[in-house]
C-alpha atoms as a PDB file:
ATOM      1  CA  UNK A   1       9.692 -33.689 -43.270  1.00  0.00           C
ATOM      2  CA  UNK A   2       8.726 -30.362 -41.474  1.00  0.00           C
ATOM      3  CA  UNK A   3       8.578 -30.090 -37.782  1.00  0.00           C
ATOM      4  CA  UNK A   4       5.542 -28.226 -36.643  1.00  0.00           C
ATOM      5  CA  UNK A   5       5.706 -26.338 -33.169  1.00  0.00           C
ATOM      6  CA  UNK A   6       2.294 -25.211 -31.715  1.00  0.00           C
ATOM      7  CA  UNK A   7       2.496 -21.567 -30.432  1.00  0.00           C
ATOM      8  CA  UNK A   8       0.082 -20.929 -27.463  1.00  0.00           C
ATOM      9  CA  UNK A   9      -2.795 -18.156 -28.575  1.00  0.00           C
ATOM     10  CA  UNK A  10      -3.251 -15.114 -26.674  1.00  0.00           C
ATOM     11  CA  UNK A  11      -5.932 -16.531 -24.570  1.00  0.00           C
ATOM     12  CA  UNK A  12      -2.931 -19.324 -23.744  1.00  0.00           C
ATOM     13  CA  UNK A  13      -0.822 -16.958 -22.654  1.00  0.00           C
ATOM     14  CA  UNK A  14      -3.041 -14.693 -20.795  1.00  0.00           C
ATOM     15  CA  UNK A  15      -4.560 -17.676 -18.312  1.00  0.00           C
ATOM     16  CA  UNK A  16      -1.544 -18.976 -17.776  1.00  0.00           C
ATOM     17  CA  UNK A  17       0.141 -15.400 -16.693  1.00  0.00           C
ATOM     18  CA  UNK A  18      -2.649 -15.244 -14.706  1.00  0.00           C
ATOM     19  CA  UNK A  19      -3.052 -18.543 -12.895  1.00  0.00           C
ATOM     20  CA  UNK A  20       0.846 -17.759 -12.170  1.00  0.00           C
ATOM     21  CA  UNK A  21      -0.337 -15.145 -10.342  1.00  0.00           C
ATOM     22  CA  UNK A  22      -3.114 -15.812  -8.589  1.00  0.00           C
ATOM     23  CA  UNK A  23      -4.665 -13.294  -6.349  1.00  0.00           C
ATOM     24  CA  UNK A  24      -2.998 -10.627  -8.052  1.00  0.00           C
ATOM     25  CA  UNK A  25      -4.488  -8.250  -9.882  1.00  0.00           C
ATOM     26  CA  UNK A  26      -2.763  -7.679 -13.430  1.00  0.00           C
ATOM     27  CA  UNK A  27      -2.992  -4.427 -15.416  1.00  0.00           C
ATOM     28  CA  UNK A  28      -4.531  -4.925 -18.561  1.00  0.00           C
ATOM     29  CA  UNK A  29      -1.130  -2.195 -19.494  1.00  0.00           C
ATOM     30  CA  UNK A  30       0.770  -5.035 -18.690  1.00  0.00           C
ATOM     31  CA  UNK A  31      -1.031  -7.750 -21.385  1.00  0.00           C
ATOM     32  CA  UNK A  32      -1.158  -4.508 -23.848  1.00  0.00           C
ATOM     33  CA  UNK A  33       2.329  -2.880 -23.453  1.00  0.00           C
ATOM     34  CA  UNK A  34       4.284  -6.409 -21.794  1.00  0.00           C
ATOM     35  CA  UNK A  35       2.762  -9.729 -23.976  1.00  0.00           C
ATOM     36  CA  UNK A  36       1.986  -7.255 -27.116  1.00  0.00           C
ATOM     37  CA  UNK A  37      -1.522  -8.469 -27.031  1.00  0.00           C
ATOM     38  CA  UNK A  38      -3.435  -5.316 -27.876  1.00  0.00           C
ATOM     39  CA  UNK A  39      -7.171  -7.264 -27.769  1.00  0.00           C
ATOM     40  CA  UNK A  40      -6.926  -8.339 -24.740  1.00  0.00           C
ATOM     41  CA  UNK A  41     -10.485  -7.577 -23.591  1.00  0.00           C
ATOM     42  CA  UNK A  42     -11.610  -9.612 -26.366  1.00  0.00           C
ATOM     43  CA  UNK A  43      -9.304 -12.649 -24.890  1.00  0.00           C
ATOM     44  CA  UNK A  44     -10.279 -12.335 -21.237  1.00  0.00           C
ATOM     45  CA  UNK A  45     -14.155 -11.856 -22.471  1.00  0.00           C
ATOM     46  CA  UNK A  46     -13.338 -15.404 -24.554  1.00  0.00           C
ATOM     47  CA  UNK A  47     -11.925 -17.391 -21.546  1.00  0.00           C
ATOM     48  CA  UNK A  48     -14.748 -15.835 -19.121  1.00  0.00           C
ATOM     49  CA  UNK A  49     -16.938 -17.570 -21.509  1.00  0.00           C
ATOM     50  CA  UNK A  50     -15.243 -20.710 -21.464  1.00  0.00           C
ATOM     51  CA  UNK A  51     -15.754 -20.802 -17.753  1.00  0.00           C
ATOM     52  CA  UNK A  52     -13.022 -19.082 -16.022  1.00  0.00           C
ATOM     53  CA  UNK A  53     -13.419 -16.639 -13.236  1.00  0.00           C
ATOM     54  CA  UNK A  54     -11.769 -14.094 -14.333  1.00  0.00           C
ATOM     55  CA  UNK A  55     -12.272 -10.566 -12.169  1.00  0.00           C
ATOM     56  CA  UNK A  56     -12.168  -7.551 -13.707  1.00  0.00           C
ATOM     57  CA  UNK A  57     -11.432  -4.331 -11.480  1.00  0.00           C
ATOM     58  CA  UNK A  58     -13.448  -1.374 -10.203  1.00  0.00           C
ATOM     59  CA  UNK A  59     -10.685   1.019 -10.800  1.00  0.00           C
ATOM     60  CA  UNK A  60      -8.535   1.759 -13.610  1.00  0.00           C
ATOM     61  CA  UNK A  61      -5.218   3.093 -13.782  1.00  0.00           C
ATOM     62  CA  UNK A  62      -3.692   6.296 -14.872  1.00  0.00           C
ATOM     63  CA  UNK A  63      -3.522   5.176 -18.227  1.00  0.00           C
ATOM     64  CA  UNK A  64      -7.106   3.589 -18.340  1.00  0.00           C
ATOM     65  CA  UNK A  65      -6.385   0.200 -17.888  1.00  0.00           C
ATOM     66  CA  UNK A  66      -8.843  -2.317 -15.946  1.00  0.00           C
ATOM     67  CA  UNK A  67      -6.844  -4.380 -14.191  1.00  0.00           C
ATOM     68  CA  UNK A  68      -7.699  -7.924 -13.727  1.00  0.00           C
ATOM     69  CA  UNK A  69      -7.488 -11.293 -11.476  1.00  0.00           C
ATOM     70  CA  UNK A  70      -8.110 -14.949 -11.291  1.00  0.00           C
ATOM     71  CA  UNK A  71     -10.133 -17.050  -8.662  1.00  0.00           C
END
């Protein structure tokens, strides 16, 4: 008999990086470079949908990265 452990998805990781720090605004460098999730605009676009407020910035970074924050 096989054990099965559930990995969180991306979008798993990404809210709960977030909620952890809430208030803060995270690079989206940091989810792309950091967490090795290189979609991440598609993941934050998926859990806006599902109803989170998820902010994205006005500015951008040196590098071109939105960064973004939780309500």
């Amino acid at each position: 008999m096989e054990t099965y452990i559930e990995k969180p998805t991306q979008e798993q990781k990404i809210l709960k990086y977030l909620k952890a720090n809430k208030g803060k605004w995270i690079s989206g460098r940091y989810f792309n470079n950091v967490m090795r999730i290189s979609q991440f605009h598609a993941r934050i676009w998926g859990l806006q949908k599902k109803g989170h407020e998820i902010i994205p910035s006005d500015f951008k970074d040196k590098f071109g990265f939105k960064s973004y924050m939780i309500k």
